[in-house]
Protein backbone atom coordinates (compact mmCIF):
# COMPACT_ATOMS: atom_id res chain seq x y z
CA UNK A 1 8.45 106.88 -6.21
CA UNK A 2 7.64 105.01 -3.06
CA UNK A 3 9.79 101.79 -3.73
CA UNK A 4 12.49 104.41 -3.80
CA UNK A 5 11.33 106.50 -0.46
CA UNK A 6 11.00 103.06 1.11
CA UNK A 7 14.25 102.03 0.08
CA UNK A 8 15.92 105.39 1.37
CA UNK A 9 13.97 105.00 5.12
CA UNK A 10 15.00 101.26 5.08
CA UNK A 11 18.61 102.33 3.75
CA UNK A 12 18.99 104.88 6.37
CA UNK A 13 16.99 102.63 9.32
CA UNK A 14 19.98 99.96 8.56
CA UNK A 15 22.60 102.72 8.81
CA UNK A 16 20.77 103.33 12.08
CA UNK A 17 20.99 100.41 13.40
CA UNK A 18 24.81 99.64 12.13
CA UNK A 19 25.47 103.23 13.93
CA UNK A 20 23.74 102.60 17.44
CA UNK A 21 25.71 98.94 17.33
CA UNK A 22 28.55 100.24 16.87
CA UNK A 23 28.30 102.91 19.25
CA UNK A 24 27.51 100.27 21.94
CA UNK A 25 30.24 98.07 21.14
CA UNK A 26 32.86 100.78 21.40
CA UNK A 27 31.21 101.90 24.72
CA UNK A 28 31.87 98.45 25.95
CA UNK A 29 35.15 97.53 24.94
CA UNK A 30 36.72 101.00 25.20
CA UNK A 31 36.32 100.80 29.25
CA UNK A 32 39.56 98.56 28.76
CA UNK A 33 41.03 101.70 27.33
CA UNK A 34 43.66 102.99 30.38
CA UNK A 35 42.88 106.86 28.92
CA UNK A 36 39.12 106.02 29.98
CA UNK A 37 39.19 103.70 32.73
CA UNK A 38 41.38 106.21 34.33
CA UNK A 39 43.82 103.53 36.83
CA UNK A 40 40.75 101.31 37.52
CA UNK A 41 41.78 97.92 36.66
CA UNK A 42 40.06 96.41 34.36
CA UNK A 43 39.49 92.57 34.04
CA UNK A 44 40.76 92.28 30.07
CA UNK A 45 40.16 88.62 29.81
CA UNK A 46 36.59 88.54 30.99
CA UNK A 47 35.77 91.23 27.93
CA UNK A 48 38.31 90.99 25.03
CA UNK A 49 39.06 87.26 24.78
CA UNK A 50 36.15 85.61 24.91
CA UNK A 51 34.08 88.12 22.72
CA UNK A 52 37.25 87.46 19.85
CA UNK A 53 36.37 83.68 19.88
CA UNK A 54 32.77 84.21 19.74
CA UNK A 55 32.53 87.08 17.48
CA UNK A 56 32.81 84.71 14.27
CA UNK A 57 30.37 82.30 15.18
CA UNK A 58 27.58 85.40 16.14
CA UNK A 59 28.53 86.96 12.71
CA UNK A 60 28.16 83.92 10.43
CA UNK A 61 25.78 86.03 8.01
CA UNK A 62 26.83 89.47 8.69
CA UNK A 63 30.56 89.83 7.43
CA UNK A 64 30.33 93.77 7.40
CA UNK A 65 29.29 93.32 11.39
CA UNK A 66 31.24 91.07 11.68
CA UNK A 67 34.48 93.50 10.16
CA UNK A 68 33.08 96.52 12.35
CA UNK A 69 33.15 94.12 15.70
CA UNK A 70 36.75 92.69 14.92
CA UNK A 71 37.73 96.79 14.12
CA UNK A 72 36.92 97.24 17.67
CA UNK A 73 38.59 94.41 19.13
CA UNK A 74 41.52 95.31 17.55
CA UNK A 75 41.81 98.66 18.98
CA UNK A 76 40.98 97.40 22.24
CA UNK A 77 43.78 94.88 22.20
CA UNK A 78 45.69 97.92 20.80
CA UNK A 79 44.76 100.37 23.97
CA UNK A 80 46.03 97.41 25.88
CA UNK A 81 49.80 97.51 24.69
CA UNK A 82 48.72 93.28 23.84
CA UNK A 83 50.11 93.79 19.55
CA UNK A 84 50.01 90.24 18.54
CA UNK A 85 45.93 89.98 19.27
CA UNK A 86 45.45 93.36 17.99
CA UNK A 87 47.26 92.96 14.61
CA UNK A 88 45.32 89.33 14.48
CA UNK A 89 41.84 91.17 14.75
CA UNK A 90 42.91 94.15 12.28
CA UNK A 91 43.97 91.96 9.82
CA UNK A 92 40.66 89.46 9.90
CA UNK A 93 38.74 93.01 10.17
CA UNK A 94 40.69 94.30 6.74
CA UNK A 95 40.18 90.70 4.87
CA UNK A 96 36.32 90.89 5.36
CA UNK A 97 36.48 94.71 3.81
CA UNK A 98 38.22 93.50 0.95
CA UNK A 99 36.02 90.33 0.38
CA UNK A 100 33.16 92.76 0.55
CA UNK A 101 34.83 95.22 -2.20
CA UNK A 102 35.03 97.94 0.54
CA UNK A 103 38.56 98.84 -0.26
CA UNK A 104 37.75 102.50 -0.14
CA UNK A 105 35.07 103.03 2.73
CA UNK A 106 35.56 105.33 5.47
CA UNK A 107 35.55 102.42 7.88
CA UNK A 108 38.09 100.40 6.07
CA UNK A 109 40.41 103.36 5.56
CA UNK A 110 40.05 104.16 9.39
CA UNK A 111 40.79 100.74 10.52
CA UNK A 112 43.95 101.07 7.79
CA UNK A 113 44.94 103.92 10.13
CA UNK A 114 44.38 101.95 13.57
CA UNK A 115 46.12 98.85 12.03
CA UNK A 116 49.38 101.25 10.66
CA UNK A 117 49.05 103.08 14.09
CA UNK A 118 49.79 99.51 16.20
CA UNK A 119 52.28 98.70 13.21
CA UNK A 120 54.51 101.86 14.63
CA UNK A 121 53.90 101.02 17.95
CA UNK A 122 54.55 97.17 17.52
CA UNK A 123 57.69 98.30 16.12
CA UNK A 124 57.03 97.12 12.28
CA UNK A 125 57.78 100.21 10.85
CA UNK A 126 57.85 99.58 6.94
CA UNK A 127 54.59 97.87 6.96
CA UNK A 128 53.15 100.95 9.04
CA UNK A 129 54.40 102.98 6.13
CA UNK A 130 52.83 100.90 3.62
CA UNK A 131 49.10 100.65 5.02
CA UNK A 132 49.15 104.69 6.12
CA UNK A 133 50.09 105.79 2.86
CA UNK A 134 47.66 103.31 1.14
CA UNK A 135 45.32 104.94 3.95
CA UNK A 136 45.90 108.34 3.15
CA UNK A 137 46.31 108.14 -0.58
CA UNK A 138 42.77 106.56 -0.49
CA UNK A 139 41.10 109.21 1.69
CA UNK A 140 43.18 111.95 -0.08
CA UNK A 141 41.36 110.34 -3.10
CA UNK A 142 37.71 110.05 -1.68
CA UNK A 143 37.14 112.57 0.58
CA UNK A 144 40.04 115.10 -0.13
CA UNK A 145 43.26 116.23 1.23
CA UNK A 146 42.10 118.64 3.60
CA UNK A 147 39.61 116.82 5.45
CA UNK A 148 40.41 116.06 9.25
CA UNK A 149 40.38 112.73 8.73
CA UNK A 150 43.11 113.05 5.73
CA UNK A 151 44.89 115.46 7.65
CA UNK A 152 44.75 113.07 11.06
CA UNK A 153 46.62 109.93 8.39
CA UNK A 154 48.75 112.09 7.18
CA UNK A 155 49.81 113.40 10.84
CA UNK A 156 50.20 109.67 11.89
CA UNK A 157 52.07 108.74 8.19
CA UNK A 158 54.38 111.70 9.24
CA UNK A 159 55.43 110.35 12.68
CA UNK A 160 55.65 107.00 11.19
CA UNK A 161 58.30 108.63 8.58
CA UNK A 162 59.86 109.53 11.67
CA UNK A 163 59.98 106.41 13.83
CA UNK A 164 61.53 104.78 10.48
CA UNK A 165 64.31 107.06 9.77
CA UNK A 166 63.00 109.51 7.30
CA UNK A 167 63.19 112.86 9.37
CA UNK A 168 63.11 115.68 6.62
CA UNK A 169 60.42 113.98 5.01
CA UNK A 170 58.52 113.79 8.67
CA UNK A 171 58.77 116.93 8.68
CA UNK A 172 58.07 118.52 5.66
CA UNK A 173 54.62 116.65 6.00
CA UNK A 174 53.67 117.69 9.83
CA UNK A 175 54.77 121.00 9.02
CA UNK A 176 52.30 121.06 6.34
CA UNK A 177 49.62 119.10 8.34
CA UNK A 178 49.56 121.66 11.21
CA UNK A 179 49.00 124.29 9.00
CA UNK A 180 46.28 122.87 7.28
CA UNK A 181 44.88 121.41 10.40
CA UNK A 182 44.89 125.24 11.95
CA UNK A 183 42.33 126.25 8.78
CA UNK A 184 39.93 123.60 8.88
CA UNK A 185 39.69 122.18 12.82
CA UNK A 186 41.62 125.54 14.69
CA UNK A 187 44.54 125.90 17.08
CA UNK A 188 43.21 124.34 19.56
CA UNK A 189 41.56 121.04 18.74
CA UNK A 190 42.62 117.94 19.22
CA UNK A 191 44.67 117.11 16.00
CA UNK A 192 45.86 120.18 15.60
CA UNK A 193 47.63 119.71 18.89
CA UNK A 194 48.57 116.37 18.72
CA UNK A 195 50.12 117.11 15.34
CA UNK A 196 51.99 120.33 17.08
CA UNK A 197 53.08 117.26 19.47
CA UNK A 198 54.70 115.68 16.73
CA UNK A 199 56.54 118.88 15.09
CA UNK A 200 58.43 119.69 18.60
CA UNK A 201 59.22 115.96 18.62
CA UNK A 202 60.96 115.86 15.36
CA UNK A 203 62.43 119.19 16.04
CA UNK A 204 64.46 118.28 19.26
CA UNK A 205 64.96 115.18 16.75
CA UNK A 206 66.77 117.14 14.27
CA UNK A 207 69.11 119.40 17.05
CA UNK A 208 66.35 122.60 17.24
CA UNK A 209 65.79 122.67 20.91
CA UNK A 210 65.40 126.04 21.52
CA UNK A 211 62.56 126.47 18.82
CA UNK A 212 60.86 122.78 19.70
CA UNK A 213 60.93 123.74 23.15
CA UNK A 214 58.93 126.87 22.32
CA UNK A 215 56.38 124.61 19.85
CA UNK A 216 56.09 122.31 23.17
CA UNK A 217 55.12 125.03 25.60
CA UNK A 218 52.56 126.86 23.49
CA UNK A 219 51.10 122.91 22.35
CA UNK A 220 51.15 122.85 26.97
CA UNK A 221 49.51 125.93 27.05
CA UNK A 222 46.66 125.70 24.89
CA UNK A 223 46.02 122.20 26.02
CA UNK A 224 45.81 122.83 29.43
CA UNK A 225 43.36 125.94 28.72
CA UNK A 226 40.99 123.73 26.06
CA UNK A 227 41.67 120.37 27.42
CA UNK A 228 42.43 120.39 31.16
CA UNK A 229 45.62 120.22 33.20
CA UNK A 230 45.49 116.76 33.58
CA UNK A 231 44.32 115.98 29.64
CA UNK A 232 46.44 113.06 27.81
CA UNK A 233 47.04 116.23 25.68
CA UNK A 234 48.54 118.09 28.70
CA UNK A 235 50.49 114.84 29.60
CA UNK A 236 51.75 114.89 26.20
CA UNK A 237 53.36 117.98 25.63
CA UNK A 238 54.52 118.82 29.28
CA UNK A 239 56.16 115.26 28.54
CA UNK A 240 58.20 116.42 25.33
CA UNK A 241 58.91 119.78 27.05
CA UNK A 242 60.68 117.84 29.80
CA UNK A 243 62.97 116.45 27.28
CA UNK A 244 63.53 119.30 25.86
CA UNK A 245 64.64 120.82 28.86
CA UNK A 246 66.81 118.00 29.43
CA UNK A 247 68.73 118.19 25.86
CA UNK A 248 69.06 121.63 27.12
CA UNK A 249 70.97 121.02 30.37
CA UNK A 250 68.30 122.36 31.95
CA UNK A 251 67.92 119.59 34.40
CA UNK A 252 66.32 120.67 37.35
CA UNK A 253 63.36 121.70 35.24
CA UNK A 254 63.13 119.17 33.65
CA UNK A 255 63.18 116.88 36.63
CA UNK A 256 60.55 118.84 38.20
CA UNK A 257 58.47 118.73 35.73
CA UNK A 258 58.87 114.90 34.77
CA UNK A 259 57.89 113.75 38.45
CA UNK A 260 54.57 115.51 37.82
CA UNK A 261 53.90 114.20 34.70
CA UNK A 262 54.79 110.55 36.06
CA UNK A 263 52.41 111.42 38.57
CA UNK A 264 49.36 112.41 35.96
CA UNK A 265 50.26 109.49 33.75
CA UNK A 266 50.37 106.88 36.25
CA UNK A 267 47.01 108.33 37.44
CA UNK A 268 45.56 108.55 33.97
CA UNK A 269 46.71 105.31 32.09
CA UNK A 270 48.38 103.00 35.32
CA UNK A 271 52.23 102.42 35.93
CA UNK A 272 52.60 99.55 33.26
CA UNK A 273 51.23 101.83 30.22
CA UNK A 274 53.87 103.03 27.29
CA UNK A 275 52.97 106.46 28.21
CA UNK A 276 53.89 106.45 31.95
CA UNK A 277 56.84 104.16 31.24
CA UNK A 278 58.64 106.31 28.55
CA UNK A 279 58.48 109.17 30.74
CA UNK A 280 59.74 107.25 34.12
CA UNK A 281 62.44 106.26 31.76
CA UNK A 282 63.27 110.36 31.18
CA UNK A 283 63.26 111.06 34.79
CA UNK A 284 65.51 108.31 35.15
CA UNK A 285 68.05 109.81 33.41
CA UNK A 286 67.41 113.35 34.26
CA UNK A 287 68.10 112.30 37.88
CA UNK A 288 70.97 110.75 36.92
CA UNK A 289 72.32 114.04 35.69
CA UNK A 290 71.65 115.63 38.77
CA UNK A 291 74.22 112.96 40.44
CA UNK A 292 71.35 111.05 41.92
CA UNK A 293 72.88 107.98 40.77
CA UNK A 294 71.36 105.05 42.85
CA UNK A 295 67.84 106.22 42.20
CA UNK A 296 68.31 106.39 38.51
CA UNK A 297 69.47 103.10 38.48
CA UNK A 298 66.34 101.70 40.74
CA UNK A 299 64.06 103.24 38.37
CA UNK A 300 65.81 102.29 35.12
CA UNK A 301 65.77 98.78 36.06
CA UNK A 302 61.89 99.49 37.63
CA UNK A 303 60.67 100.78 33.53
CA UNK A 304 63.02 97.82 31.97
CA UNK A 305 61.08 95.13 34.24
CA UNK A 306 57.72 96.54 33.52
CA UNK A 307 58.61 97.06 29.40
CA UNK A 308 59.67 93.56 29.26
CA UNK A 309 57.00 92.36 31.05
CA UNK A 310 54.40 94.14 28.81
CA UNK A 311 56.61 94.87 25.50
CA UNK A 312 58.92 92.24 24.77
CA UNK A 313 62.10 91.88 25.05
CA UNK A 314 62.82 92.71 21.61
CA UNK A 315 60.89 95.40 21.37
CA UNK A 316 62.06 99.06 20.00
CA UNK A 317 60.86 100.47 23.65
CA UNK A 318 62.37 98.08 25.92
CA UNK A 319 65.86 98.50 23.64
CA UNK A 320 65.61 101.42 24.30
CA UNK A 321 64.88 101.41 27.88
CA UNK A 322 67.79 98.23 28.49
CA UNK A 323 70.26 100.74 26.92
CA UNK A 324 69.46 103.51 29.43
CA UNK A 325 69.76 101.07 32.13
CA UNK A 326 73.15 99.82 30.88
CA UNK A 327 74.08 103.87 30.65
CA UNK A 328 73.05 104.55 34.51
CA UNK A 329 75.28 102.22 35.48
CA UNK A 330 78.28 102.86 33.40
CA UNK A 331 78.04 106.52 34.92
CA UNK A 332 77.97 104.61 38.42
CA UNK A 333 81.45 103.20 37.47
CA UNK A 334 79.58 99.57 37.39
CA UNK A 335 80.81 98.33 34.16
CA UNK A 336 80.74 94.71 35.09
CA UNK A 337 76.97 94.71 35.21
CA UNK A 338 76.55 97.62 32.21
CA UNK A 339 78.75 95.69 29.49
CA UNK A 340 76.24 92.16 29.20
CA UNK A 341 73.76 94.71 28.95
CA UNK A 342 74.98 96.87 26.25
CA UNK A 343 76.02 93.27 24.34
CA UNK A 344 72.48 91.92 24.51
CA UNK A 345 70.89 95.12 23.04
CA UNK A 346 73.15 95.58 20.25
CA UNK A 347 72.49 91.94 19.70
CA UNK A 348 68.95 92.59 19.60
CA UNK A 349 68.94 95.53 17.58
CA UNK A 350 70.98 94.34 14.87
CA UNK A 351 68.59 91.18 14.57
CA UNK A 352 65.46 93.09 14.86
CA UNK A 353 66.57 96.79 13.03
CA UNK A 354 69.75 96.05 11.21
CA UNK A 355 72.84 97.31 11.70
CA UNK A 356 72.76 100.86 10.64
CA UNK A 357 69.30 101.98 12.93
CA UNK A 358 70.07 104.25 15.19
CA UNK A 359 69.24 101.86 18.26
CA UNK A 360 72.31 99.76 16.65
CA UNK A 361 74.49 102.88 16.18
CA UNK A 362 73.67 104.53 19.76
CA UNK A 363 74.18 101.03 21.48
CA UNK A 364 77.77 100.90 19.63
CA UNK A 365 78.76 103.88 20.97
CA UNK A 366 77.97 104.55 24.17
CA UNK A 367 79.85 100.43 24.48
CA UNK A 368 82.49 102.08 23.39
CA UNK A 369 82.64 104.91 26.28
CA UNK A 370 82.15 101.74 28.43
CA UNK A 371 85.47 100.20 26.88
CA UNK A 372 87.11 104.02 27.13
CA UNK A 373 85.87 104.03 30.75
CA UNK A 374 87.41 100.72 31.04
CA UNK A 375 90.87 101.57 29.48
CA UNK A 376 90.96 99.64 26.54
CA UNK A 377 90.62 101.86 23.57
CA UNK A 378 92.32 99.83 21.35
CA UNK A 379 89.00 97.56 21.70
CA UNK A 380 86.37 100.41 21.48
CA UNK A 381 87.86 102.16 18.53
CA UNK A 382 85.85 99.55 15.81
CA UNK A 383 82.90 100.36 17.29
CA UNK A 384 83.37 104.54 17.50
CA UNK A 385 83.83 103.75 13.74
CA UNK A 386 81.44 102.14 13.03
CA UNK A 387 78.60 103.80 14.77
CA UNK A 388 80.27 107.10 12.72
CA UNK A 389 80.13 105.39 9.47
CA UNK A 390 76.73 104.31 10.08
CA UNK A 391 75.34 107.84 11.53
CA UNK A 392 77.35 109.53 7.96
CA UNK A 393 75.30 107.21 5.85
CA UNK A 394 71.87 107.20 7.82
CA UNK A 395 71.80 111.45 8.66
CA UNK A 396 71.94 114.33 7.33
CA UNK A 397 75.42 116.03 7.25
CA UNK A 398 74.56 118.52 9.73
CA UNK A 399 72.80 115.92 12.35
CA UNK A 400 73.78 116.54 16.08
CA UNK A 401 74.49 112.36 16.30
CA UNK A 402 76.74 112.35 13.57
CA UNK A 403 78.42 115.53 15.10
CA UNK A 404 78.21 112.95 18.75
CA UNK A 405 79.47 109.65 17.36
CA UNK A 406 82.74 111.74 15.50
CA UNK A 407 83.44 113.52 18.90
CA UNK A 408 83.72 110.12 20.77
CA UNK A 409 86.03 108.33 17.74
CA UNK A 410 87.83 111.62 17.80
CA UNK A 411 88.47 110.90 22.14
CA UNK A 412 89.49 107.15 21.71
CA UNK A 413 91.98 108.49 18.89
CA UNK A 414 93.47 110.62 21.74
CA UNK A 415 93.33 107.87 23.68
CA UNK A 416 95.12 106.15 21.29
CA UNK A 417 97.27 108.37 20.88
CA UNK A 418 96.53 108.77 16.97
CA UNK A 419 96.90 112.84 17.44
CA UNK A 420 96.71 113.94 13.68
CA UNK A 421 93.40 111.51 13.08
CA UNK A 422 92.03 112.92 16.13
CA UNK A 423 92.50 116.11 15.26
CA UNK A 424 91.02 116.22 11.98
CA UNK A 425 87.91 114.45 13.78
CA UNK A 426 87.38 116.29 16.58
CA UNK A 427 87.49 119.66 14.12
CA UNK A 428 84.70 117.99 12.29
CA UNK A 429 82.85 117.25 14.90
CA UNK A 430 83.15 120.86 16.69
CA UNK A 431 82.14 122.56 13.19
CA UNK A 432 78.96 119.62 12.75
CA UNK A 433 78.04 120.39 16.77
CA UNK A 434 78.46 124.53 16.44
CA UNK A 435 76.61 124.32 13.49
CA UNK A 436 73.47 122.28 14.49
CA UNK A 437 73.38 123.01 18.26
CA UNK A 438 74.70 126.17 18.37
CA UNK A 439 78.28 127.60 19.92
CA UNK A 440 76.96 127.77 23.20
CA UNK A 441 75.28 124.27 23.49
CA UNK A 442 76.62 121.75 26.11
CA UNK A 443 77.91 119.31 23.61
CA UNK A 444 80.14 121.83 21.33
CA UNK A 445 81.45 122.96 24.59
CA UNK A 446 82.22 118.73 24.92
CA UNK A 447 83.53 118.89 21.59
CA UNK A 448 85.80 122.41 22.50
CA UNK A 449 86.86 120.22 25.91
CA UNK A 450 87.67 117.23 23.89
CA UNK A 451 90.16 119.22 21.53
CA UNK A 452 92.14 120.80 24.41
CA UNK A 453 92.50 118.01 25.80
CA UNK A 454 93.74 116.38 22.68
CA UNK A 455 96.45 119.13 22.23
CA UNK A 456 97.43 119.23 26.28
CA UNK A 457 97.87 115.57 25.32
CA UNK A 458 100.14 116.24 22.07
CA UNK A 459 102.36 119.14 23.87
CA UNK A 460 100.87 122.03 21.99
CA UNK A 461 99.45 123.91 25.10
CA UNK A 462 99.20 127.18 22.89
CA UNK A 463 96.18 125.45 21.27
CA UNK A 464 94.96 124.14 24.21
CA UNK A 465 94.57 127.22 25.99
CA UNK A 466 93.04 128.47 22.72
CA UNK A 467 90.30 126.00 22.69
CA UNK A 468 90.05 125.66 26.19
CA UNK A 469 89.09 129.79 26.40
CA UNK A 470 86.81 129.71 23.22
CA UNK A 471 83.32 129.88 23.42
């Protein structure tokens, strides 16, 4: 009886001790977090690098400390936007769980969920997929399927679903996740919102703006009356709001509402974060809708510098961002300086996504408005084709970019003068737009525009004035 009482205190003195370490070491190294350090900068090198070449030498007997310390690191590295250290420190972290048959303990299975979390973000989506549903399969398993921590994998799992292509599965599983997350943490925690994040997210995503942008103002609300007006959480949903707002043509909202967010996130994280640099991209382009073209081009070029510099070239984000820049100045009129542009990240995209992601497919397209622009439709027609073929094979029928990439093949058949194809493609893509976006949304009415033009163009101006009064 008291070998086994001494066990238990020495059992629970190590656990102790394992706790109180680890609590210090996250203390330490999560002052390099920008959500903590709050714009201070932080000296990375003189903390993260030379504790990862030490930690192996001060763990040479303790491979479980030696996993927890390396966990740490690697989220550190993570907070930092720096991917290659922080994969390198997740995977050494995962190795020394397995070699110590800890497949299935709740530290393992979280740093599965911080290692498929930098996956998403590093922009290698399928393994993501793999290590979160290993991850959530396992805590499903172990500690149920309702349990936050389940519930905060499978949030994660979902937006990795989404990031990868797999929107009505993403979804159908933060749809579920939100509701379970309402019963066991409440409305207003932390997951519950971030997961609310998500669903208003992948509901602009699918073409529901008017009921994401409802999702995103009561996620604003409640996080500004739990969390603070300047929370992350705040940041977050006024940022997805904004969009919304934008896909709405409601663009002096939206603008107003971006520059403050810019303004919190810069504050909270610094200027060179993801988080302050997706959403300078968004005002970008909402000022550019507002006719403010020189300024959206200064700042386009400002968030492609600073992605490059921190992301990659080749990474999903700065794609993204080079693509936006190329866009700003095709609306300019400079073509000249938009076309290398719009080469280089279709280039990129098709080496690093493939050829049917939707990077690829949006890149092809809006290359061929350039080429439109340019008048040479004979030249962008292959590529308004193929971006359609690819969106028909990637989306759902009813998808709002499949609906987009038939209504600009169905203009550069005008163009071209091919009125019966165009036609039958611009009908498809008015009934694919009306359907999705609704009758009343900006592009149908681009899609109504498009087909009285085509008929003004083919001498039926019956039709034209038919389509050019419908609503």
């Amino acid at each position: 009886m008291r070998s086994t009482v001494r066990a238990r205190d020495a059992e629970a003195a190590a656990r102790r001790e394992a706790e109180s370490a680890l609590a210090f070491i996250s203390e330490m190294f999560g002052a390099v977090d920008p959500r903590l350090a709050k714009g201070r900068d932080v000296k990375v090198a003189e903390i993260l690098d030379p504790a990862a070449e030490k930690v192996g030498q001060a763990f040479t007997s303790d491979a479980e400390g030696e996993a927890v310390v390396r966990g740490v690191l690697g989220q550190a590295y993570s907070n930092l936007t720096r991917y290659p250290e922080a994969l390198r420190e997740f995977e050494r972290a995962w190795d020394l769980h397995q070699k110590l048959g800890q497949e299935d303990d709740p530290q393992a299975l979280a740093l599965l969920q911080d290692w498929g979390a930098t996956l998403v973000a590093a922009g290698d989506v399928a393994r993501a997929l793999d290590l979160l549903q290993r991850a959530w399969e396992r805590r499903s398993a172990t500690i149920g399927p309702t349990h936050p921590d389940t519930l905060a994998t499978r949030s994660l799992l979902a937006y990795a679903k989404q990031v990868g292509g797999d929107l009505d599965a993403a979804m159908a599983d933060i749809q579920g996740v939100v509701q379970d997350q309402v019963k066991t943490v409440g409305p207003n925690d932390r997951a519950t919102l971030e997961s609310m994040c998500s669903l208003a997210d992948m509901l602009g995503s699918a073409g529901k703006h008017e009921e994401a942008l409802r999702v995103a103002r009561e996620v604003s609300t409640r996080a500004v009356s739990a969390h603070g007006a300047e929370s992350d959480l705040a940041l977050m949903a006024q940022s997805i709001e904004a969009e919304l707002l934008g896909d709405l043509g409601r663009d002096e909202e939206a603008a107003k509402l971006l520059e403050q967010v810019v303004r919190g996130k810069e504050k909270r994280y610094g200027p060179n974060h993801p988080e302050t640099l997706i959403s300078l991209d968004v005002l970008a382009g909402t000022v550019g809708s507002l006719g403010q073209e020189e300024r959206a081009i200064a700042l386009s070029r400002e968030v492609v510098d600073r992605a490059t510099q921190v992301l990659g070239e080749a990474h999903a984000s700065t794609l993204t961002y080079m693509n936006n820049l190329a866009q700003e100045l095709r609306r300019a009129g400079r073509l000249a300086e938009a076309e290398p542009v719009f080469h280089r990240v279709i280039e990129l995209r098709r080496q690093v996504e493939g050829p049917h992601a939707e990077g690829t497919l949006v890149a092809l397209s809006n290359l061929g408005l350039l080429l439109l622009q340019r008048g040479v439709p004979e030249e962008a027609l292959p590529l308004f084709q193929e971006a359609a073929d690819g969106f028909r094979s990637t989306v759902a029928p009813d998808h709002w970019m499949l609906g987009v990439a038939l209504l600009n093949l169905g203009r550069c058949q005008t163009a071209l003068r091919r009125y019966p194809d165009a036609e039958a493609t611009l009908l498809d893509a008015h009934a694919r737009l009306s359907q999705s976006l609704g009758a009343t949304h900006r592009r149908t009415e681009q899609a109504r525009a498009a087909l009285a033009e085509l008929y003004r163009d083919w001498g039926r101006p019956q039709q034209a004035a038919s389509w050019g009064a419908s609503k």
